[in-house]
C-alpha atoms as a PDB file:
ATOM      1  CA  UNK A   1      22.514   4.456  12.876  1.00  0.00           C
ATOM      2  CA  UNK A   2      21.708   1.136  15.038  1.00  0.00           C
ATOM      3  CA  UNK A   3      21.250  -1.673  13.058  1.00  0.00           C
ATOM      4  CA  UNK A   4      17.373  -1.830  14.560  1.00  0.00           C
ATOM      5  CA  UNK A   5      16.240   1.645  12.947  1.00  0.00           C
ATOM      6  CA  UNK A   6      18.661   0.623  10.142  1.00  0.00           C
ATOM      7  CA  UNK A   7      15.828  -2.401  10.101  1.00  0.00           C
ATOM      8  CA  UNK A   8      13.314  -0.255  10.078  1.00  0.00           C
ATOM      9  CA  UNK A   9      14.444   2.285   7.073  1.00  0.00           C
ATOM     10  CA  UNK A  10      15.102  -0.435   5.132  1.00  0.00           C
ATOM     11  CA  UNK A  11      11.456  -1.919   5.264  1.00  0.00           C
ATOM     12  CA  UNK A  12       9.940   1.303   5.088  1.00  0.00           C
ATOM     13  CA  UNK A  13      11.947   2.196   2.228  1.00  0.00           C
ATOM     14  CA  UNK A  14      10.564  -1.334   0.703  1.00  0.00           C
ATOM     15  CA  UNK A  15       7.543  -0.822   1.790  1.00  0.00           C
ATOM     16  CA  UNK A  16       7.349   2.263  -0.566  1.00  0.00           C
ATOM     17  CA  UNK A  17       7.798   1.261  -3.722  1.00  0.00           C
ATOM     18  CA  UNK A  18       5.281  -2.321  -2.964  1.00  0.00           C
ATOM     19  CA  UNK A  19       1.269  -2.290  -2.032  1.00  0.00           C
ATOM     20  CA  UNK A  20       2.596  -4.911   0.537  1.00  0.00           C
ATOM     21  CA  UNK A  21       4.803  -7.492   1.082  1.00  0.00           C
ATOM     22  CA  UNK A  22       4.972 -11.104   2.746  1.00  0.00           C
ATOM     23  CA  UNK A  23       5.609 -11.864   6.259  1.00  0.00           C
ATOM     24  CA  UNK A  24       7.508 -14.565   4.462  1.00  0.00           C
ATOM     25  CA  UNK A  25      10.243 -13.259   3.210  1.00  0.00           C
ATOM     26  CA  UNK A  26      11.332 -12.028   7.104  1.00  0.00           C
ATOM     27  CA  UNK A  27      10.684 -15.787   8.674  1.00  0.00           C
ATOM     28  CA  UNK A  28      12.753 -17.590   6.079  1.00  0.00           C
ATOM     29  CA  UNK A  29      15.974 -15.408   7.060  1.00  0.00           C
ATOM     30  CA  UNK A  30      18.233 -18.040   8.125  1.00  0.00           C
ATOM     31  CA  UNK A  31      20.534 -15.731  10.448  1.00  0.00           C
ATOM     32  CA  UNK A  32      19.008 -16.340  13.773  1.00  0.00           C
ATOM     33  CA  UNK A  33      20.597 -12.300  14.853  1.00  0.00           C
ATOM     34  CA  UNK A  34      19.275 -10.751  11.511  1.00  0.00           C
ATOM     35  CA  UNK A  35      15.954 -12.266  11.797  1.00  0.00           C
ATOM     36  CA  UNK A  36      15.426 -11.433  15.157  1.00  0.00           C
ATOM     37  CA  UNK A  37      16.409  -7.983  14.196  1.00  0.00           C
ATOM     38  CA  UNK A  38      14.057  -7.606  11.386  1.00  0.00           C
ATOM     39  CA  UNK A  39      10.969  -9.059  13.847  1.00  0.00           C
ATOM     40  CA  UNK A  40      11.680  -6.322  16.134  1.00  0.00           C
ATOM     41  CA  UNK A  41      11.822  -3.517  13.632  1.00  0.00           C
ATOM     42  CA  UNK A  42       8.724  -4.972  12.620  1.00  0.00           C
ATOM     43  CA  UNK A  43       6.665  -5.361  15.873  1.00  0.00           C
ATOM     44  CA  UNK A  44       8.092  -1.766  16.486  1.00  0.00           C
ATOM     45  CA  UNK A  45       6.857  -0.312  13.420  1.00  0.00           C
ATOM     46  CA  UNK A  46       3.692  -1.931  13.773  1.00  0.00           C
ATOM     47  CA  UNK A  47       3.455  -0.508  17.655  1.00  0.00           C
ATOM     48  CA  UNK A  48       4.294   2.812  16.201  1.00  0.00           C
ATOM     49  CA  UNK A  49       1.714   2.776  13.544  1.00  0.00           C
ATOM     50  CA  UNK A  50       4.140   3.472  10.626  1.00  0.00           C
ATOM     51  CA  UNK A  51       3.321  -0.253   8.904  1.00  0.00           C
ATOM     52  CA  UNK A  52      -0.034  -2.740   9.423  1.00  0.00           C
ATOM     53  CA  UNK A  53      -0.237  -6.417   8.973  1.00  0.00           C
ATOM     54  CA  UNK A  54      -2.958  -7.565   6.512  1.00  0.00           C
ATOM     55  CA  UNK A  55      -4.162 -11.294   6.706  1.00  0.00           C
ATOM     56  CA  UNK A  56      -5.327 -13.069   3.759  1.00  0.00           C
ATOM     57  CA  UNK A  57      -5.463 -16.828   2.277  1.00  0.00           C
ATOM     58  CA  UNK A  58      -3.573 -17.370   5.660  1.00  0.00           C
ATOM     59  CA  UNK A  59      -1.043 -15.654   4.527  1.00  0.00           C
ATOM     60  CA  UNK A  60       0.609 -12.320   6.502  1.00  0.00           C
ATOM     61  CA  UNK A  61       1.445  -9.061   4.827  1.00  0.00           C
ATOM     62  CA  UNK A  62       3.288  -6.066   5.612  1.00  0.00           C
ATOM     63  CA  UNK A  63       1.896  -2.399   4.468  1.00  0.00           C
ATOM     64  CA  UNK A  64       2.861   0.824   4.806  1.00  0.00           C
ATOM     65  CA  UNK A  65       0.082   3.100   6.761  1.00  0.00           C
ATOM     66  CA  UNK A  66      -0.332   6.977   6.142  1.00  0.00           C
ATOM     67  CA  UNK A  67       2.054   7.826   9.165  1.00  0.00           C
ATOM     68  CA  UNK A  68       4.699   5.318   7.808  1.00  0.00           C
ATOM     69  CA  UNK A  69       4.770   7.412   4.282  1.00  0.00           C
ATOM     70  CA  UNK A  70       5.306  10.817   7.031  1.00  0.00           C
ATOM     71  CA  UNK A  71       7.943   8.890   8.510  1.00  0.00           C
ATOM     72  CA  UNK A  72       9.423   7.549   5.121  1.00  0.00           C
ATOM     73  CA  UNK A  73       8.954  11.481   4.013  1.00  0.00           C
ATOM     74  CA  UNK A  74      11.196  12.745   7.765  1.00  0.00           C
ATOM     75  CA  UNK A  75      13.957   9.945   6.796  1.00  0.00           C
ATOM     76  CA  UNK A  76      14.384  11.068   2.758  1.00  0.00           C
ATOM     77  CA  UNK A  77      14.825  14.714   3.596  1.00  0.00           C
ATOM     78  CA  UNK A  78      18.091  13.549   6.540  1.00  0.00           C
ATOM     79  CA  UNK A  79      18.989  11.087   4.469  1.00  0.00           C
ATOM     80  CA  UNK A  80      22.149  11.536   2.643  1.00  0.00           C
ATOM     81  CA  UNK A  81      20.958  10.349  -0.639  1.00  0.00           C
ATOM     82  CA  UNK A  82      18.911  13.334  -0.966  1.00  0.00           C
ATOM     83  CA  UNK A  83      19.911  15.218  -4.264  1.00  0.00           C
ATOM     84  CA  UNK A  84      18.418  18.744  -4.047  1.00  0.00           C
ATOM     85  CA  UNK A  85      20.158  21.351  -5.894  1.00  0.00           C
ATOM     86  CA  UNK A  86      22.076  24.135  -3.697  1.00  0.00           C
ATOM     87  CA  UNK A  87      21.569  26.704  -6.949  1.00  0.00           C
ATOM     88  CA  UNK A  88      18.927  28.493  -7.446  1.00  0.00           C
ATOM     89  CA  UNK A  89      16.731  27.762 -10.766  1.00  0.00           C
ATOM     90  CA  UNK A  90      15.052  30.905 -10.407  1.00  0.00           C
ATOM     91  CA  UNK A  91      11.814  29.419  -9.385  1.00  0.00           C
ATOM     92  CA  UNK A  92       9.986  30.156  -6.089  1.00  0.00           C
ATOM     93  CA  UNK A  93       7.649  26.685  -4.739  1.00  0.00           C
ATOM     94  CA  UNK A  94       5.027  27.992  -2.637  1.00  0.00           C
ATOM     95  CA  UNK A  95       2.762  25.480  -0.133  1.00  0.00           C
ATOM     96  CA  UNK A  96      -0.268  27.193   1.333  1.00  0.00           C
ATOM     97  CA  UNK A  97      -1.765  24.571   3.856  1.00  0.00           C
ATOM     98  CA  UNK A  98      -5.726  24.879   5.260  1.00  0.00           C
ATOM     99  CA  UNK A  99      -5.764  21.276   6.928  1.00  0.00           C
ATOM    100  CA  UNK A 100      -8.768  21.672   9.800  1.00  0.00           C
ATOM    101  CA  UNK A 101      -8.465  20.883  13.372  1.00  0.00           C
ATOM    102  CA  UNK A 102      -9.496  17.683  13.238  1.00  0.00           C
ATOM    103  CA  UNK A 103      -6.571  16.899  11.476  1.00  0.00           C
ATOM    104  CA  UNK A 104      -3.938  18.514  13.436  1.00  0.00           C
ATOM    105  CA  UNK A 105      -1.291  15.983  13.731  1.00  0.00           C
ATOM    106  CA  UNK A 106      -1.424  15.762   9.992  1.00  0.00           C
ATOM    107  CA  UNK A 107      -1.043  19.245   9.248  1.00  0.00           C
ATOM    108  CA  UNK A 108       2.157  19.786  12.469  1.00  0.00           C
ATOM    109  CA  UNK A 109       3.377  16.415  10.354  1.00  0.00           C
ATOM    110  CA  UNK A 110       3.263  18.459   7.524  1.00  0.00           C
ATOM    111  CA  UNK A 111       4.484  21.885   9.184  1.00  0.00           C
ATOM    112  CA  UNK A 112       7.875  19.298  10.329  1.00  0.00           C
ATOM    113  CA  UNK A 113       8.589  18.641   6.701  1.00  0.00           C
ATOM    114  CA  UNK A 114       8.184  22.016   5.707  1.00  0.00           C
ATOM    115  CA  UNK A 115      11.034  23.376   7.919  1.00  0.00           C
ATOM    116  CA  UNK A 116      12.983  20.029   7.568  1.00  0.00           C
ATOM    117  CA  UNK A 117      13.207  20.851   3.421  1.00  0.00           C
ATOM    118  CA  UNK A 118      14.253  24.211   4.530  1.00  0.00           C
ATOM    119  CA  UNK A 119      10.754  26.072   3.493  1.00  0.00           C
ATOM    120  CA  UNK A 120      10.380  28.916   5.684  1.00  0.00           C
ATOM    121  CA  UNK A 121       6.889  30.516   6.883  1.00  0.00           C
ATOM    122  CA  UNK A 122       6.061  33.720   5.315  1.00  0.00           C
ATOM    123  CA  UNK A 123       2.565  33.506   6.727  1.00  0.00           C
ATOM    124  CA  UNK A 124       0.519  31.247   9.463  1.00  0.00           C
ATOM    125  CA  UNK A 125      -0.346  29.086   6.024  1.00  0.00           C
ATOM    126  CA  UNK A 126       2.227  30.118   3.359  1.00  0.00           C
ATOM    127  CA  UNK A 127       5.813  28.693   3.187  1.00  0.00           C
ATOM    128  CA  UNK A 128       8.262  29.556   0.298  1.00  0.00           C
ATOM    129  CA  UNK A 129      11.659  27.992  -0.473  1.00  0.00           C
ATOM    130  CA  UNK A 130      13.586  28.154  -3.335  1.00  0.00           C
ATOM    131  CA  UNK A 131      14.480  24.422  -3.817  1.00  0.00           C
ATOM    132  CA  UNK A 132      12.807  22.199  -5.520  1.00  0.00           C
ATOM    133  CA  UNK A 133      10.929  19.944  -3.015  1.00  0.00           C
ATOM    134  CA  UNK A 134       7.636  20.717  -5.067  1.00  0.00           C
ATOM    135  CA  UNK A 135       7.676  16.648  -6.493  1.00  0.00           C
ATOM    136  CA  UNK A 136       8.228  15.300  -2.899  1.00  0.00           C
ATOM    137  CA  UNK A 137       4.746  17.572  -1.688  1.00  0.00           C
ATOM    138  CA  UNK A 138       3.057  16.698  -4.358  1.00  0.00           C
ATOM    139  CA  UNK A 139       3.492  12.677  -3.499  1.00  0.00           C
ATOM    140  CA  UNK A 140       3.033  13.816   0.176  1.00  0.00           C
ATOM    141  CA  UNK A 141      -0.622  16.029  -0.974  1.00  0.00           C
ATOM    142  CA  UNK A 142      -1.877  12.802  -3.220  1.00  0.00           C
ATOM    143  CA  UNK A 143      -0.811  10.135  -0.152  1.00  0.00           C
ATOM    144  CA  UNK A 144      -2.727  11.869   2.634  1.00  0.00           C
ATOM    145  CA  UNK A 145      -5.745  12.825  -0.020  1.00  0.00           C
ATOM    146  CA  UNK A 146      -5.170  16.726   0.818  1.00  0.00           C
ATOM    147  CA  UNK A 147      -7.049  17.657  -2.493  1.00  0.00           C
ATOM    148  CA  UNK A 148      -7.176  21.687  -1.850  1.00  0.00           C
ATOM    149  CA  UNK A 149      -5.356  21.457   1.660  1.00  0.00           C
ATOM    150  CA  UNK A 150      -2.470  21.723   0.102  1.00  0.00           C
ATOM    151  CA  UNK A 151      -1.953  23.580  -2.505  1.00  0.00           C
ATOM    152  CA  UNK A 152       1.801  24.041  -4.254  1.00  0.00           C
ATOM    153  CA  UNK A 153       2.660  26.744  -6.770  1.00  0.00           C
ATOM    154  CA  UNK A 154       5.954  26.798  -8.588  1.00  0.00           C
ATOM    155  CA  UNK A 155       6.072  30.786  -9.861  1.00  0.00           C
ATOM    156  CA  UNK A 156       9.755  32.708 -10.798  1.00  0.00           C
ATOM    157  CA  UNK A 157       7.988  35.482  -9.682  1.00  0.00           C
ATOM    158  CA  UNK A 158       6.896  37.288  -6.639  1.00  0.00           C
ATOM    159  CA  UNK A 159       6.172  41.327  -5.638  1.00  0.00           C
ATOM    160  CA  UNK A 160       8.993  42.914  -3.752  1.00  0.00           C
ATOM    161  CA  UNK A 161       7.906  42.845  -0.149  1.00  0.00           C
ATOM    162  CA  UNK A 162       6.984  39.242  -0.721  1.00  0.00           C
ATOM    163  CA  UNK A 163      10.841  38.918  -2.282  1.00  0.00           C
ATOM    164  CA  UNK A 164      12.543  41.305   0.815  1.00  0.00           C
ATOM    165  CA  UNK A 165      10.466  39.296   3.908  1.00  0.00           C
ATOM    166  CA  UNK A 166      11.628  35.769   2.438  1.00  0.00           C
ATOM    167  CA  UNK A 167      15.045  37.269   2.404  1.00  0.00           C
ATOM    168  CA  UNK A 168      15.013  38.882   5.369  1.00  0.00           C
ATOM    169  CA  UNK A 169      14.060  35.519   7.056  1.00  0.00           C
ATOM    170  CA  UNK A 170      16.686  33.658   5.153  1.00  0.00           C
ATOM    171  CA  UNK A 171      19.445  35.917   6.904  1.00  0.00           C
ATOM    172  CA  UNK A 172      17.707  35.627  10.630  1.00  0.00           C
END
């Protein structure tokens, strides 16, 4: 990973678990290479749309936008830190997605995740997978206020054709 998008993880990844945080922090780095570093990541996040400065009591802040939390989303399910189990707990998670057209780069946002977390598309609005990604959507439905876009159902049971096409596409 190149120390730049190594930048850029890293503040996301801050980002996350903070409303916002000061422009301050970055301009006091004393390491004339690491602070130039982080101002790039920074004008290149903001360029890309993932983060937006805020001004107030003349003061700058940093906070993560809507396509920043997609992004932070793409980068947890490659990461290596990811701990999903490879066993099956019996349970089936089901996302059925009805995001409208005028919210299509949402929804192929959305569509990206599925396949990255290995959820496979059983119909043009149903994807099943047997891991347990369920906690991850559920962050994902409340942060882009999806309400009954997205709906997730954990079940341990499905009909038989159901059961044989999800296999079926497993083994393609």
């Amino acid at each position: 990973m190149s120390s730049k998008k190594g930048y850029s993880n890293k503040i996301l990844k801050i980002l996350a678990e903070k409303p916002a945080i000061s422009l301050d922090l970055i301009k006091d780095n004393k390491d004339p290479k690491t602070g130039y570093a982080l101002t790039r990541s920074i004008k290149n996040l903001v360029e890309s749309g993932c983060v937006e400065i805020l001004q107030s009591d003349n003061k700058s802040y940093l906070k993560l936008t809507k396509k920043g939390k997609n992004k932070l989303n793409c980068i947890r399910l490659e990461g290596s830190g990811v701990l999903v189990p490879n066993t099956w707990d019996g349970l089936w998670r089901i996302i059925i997605l009805d995001i409208p057209e005028e919210r299509k780069s949402e929804r192929e946002a959305l569509r990206y995740l599925l396949k990255k977390a290995n959820f496979i598309c059983i119909k043009n609005t149903v994807w099943i997978s047997p891991f347990p990604y369920e906690h991850l959507f559920t962050n994902i439905k409340k942060d882009l206020e999806l309400g009954t876009e997205l709906m997730i159902i954990v079940t341990d049971k499905l009909d038989s054709e159901t059961n044989l096409a999800f296999l079926k596409s497993v083994k393609k």
